[in-house]
Protein backbone atom coordinates (compact mmCIF):
# COMPACT_ATOMS: atom_id res chain seq x y z
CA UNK A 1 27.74 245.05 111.37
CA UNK A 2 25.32 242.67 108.84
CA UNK A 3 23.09 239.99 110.31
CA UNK A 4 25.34 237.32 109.27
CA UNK A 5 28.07 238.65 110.80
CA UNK A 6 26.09 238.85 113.80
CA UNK A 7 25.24 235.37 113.76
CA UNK A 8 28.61 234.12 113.67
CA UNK A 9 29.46 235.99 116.21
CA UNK A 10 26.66 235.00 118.06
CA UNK A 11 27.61 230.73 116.97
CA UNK A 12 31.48 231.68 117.98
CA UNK A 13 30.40 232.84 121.47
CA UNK A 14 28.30 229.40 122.13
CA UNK A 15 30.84 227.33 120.83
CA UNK A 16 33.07 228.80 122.94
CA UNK A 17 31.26 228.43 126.01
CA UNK A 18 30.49 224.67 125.33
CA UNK A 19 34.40 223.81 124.76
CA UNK A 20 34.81 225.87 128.39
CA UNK A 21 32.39 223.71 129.83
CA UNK A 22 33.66 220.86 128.18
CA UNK A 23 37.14 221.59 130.09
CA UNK A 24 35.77 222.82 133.36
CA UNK A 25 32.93 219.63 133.87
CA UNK A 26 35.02 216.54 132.54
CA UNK A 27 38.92 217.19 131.10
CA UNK A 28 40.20 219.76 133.53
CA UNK A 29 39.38 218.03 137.09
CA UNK A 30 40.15 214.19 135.65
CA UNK A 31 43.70 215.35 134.80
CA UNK A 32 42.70 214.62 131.11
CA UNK A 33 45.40 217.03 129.43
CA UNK A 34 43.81 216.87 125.53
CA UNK A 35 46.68 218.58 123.14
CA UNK A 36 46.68 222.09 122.82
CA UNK A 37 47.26 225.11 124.71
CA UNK A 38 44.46 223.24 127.87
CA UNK A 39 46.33 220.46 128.20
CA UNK A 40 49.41 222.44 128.73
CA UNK A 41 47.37 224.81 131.36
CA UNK A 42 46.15 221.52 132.67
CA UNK A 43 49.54 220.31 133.18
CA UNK A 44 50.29 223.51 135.03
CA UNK A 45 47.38 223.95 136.50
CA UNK A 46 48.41 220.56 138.79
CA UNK A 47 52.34 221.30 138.95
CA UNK A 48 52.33 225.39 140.84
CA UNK A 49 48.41 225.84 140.56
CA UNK A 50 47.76 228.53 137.85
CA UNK A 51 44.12 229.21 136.84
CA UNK A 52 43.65 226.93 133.75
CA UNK A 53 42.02 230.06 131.65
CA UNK A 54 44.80 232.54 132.00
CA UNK A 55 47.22 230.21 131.48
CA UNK A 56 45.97 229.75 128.44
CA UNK A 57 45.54 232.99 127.32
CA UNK A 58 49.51 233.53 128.26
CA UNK A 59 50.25 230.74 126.26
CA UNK A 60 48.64 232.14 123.26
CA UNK A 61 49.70 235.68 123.62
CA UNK A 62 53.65 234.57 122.07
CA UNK A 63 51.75 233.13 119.87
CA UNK A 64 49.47 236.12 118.64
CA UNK A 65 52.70 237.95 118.36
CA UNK A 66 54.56 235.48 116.04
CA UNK A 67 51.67 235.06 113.76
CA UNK A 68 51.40 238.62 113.20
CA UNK A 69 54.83 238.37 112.28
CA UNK A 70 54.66 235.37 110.11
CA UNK A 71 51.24 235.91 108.94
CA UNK A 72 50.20 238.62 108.37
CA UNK A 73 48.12 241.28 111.00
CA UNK A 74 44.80 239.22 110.16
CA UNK A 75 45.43 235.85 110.87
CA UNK A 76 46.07 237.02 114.51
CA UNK A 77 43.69 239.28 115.21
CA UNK A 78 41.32 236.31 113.87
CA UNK A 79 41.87 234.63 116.97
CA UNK A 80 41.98 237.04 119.02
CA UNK A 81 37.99 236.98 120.12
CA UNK A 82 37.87 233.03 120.54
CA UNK A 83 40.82 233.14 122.68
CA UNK A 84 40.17 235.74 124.98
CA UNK A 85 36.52 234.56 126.05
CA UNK A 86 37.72 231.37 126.07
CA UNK A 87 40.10 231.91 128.68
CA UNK A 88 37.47 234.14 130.49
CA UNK A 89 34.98 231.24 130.50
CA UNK A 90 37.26 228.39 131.66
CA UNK A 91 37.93 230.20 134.60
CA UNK A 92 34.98 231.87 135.28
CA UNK A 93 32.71 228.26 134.89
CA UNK A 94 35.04 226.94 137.09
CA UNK A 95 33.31 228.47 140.54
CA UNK A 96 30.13 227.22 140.10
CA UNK A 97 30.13 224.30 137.20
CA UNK A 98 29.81 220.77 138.62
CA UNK A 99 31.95 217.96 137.89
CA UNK A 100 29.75 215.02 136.92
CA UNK A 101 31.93 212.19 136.97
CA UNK A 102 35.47 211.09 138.43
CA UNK A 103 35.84 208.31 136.08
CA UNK A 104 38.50 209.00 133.36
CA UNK A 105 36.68 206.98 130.97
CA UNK A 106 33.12 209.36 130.69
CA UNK A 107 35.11 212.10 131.48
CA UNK A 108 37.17 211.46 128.30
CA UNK A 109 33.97 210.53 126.03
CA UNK A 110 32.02 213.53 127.55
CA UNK A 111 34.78 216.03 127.56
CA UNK A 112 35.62 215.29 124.17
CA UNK A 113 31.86 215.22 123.02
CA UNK A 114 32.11 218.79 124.46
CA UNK A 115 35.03 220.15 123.55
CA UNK A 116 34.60 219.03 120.00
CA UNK A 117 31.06 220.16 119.76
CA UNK A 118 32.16 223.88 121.04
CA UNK A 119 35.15 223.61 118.50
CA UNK A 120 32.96 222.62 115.92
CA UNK A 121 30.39 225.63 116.17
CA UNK A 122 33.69 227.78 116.79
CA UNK A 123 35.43 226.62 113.42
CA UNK A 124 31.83 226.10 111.30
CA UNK A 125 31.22 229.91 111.73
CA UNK A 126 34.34 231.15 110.61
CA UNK A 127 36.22 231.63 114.37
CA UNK A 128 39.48 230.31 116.32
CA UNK A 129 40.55 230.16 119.67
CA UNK A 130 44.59 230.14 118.69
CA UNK A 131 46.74 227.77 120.24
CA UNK A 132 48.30 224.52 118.46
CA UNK A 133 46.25 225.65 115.60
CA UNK A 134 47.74 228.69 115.07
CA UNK A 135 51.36 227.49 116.31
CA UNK A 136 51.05 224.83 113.89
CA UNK A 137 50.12 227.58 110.71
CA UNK A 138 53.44 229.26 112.45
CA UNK A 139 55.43 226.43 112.35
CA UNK A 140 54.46 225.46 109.00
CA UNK A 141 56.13 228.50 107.61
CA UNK A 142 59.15 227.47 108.65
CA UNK A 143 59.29 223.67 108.21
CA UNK A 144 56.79 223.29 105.43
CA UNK A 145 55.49 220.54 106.71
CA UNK A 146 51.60 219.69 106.76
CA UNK A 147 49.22 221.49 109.26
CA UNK A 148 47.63 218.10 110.11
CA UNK A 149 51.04 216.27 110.89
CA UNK A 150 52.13 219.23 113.07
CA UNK A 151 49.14 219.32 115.11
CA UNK A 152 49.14 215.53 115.69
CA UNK A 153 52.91 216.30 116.68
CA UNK A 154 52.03 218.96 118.86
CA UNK A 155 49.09 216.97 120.69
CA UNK A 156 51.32 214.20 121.18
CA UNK A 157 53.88 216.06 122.86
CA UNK A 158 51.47 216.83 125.40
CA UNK A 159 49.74 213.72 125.95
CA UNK A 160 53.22 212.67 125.96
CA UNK A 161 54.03 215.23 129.01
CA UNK A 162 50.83 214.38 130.86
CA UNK A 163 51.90 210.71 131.66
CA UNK A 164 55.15 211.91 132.72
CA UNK A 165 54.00 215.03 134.72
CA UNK A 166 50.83 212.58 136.44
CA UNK A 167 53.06 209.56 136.58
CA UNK A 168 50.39 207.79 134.74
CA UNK A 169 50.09 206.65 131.27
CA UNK A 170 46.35 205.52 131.75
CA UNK A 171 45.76 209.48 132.14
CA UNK A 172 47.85 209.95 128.76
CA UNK A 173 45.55 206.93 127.00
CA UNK A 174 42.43 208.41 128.27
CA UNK A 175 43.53 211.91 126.70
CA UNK A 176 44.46 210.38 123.07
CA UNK A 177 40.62 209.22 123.60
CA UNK A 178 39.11 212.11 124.32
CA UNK A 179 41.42 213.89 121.16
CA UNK A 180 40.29 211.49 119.03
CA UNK A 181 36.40 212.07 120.11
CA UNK A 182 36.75 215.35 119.79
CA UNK A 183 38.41 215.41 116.55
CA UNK A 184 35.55 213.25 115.32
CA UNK A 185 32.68 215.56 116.61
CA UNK A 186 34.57 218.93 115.05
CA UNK A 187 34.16 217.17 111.62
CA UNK A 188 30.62 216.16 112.07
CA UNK A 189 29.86 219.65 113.27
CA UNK A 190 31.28 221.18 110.16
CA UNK A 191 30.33 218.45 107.66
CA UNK A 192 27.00 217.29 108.79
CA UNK A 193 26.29 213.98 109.68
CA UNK A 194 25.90 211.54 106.53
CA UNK A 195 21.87 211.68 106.06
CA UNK A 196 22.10 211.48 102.34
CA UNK A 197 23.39 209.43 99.49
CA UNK A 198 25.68 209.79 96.00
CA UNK A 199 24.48 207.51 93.36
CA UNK A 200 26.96 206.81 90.16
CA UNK A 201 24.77 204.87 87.77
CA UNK A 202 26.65 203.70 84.72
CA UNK A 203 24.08 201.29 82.62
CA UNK A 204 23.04 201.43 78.66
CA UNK A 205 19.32 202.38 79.66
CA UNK A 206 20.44 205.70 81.10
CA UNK A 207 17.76 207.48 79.76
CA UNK A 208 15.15 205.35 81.08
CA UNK A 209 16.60 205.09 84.72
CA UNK A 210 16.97 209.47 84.52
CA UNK A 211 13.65 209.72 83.75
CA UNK A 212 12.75 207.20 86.49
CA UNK A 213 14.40 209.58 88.90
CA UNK A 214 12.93 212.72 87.79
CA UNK A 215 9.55 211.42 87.55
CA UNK A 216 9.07 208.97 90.12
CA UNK A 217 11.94 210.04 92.94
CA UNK A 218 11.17 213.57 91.72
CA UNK A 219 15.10 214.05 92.11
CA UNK A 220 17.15 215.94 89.75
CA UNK A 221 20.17 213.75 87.71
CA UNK A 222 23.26 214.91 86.14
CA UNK A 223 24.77 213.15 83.20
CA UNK A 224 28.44 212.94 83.42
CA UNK A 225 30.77 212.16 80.43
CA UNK A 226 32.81 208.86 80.93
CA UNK A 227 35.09 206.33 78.87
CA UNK A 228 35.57 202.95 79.72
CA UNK A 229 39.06 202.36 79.50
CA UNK A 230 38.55 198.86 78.95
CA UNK A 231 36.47 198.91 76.23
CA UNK A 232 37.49 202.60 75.18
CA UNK A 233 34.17 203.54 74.20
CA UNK A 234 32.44 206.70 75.90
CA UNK A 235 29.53 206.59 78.56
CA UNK A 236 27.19 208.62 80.04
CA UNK A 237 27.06 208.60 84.44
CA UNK A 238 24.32 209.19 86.03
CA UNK A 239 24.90 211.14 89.13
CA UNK A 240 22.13 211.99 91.28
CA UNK A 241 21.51 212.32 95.20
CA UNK A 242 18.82 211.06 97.55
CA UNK A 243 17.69 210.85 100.96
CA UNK A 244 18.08 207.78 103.20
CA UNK A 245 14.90 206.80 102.94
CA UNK A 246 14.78 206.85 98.53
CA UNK A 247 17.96 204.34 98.33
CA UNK A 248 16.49 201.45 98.27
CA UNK A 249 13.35 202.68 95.90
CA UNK A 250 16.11 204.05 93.99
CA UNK A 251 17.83 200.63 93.62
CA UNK A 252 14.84 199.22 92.96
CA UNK A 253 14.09 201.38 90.03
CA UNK A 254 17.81 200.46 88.57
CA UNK A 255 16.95 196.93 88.76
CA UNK A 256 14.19 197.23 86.61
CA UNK A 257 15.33 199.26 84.32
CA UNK A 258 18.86 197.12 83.77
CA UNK A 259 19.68 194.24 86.54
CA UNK A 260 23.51 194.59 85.27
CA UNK A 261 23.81 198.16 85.66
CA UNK A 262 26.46 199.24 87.57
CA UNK A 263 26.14 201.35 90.43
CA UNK A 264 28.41 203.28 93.29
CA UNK A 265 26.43 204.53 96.43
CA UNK A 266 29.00 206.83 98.55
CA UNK A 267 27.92 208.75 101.88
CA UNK A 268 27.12 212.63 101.47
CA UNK A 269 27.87 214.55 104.45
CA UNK A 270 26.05 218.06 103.17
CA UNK A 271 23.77 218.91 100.40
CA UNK A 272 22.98 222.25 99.74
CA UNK A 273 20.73 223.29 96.93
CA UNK A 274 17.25 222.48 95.72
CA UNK A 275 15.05 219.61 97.19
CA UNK A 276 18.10 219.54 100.11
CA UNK A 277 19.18 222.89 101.97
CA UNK A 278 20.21 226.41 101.12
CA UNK A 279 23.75 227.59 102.37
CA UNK A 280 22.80 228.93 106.03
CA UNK A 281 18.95 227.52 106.60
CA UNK A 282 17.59 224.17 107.68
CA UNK A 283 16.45 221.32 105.57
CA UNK A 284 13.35 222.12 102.79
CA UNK A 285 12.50 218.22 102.49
């Protein structure tokens, strides 16, 4: 087994344990049934008291079996890790972890922060845990329909079934929060929070403004090929990438150089490469 493989397996196993504690501190004893294959434990959990974990884990096991089916043997077996100590950890954290808060509110913010974090580790180094995801990749081969529209079917269905089964459609309200938290945090995970910035420079002084940037931002600048379709004539973009702190030097510079240039500044979630990151270490500059 190679080091990175190691690693992810190593990233898969925290992110695990986070999303368990995520359930077992805040979701889990608020009645806060989130989508997915918890919220349906949850929901059974409260109706004939089955451990949350196992339940789980049950849940998922028809599930193992049809996407082996549908497919393929590796899709499954992908799972198959994340789900397991998943299920282990939900009901082995729930001895001893505390419960924080009884207000549905935090417990919703919190839990989701959680959940999504763990999920976000779990998914940014190449693991699962099954459930709707994998039902929904199931179901897809059957209806064709997009992964993201099933899943937001599937989750509804259960917050749907937790205001009926707890007679109370704050509970179901406070669950779309916490999905919607934790949906937010999973992308941040993978993507990075937005710490840098896309420049598109279109001006007639392109030159000037590129050597501006190498020189004085000591950034690097690609020139793209363009054509107005207004005018039909072709132009040179400027695209180039800075830091937070450069965009208004960077602006400045611009200015100078041509006060009608035209600029778009768009958010960057990830940079990898020179003067940024490499693929798999932390930040150079």
């Amino acid at each position: 087994m190679s080091w990175k493989m190691l690693i992810n397996f190593f990233w898969v196993t925290m992110g695990v344990a986070i999303t368990a504690l995520g359930l077992d501190m805040f979701l889990v004893p608020n009645k806060i049934a989130a989508g997915g294959t918890s919220g349906v434990a949850t929901l059974l959990h409260y109706l004939i008291n089955t451990p949350v974990g196992m339940t789980m884990l049950a849940l998922d096991v028809p599930l193992y079996v049809l996407g082996i089916y549908r497919l393929g043997l590796g899709f499954g077996l992908r799972s198959l890790y994340g789900s397991v100590s998943l299920a282990v950890l939900v009901d082995v954290f729930s001895f001893f972890v505390p419960v924080p808060t009884r207000d549905p509110l935090l417990a919703s913010l919190f839990g989701g922060v959680l959940v999504g974090l763990g999920l976000g580790l779990v998914f940014r180094f190449r693991g699962t845990t099954g459930g709707t995801d994998l039902a929904a990749a199931i179901l897809r081969t059957y209806t064709g329909i997009n992964i993201g529209q099933l899943l937001f079917l599937l989750d509804g269905m259960v917050v749907v079934a937790a205001g009926l089964v707890f007679q109370s459609w704050e509970l179901a309200l406070y669950a779309l929060i916490s999905i919607f938290v934790f949906s937010r945090v999973i992308d941040m995970v993978q993507e990075g929070i937005s710490y840098a910035k896309a420049f598109f420079i279109i001006s007639n002084n392109n030159e000037i403004i590129a050597g501006k940037i190498l020189n004085d931002l000591d950034r690097g600048a690609t020139a793209l090929k363009g054509r107005g379709l207004y005018t039909g004539s072709d132009r040179e973009v400027i695209l180039t990438v800075v830091n937070r702190s450069e965009v208004s030097r960077l602006k400045e510079i611009v200015y100078q150089v041509d006060p009608r240039a035209f600029i778009i500044v768009a958010d960057v979630r990830e940079v990898l490469g020179e003067g940024f990151k490499w693929y798999g270490h932390g930040r150079d500059s």
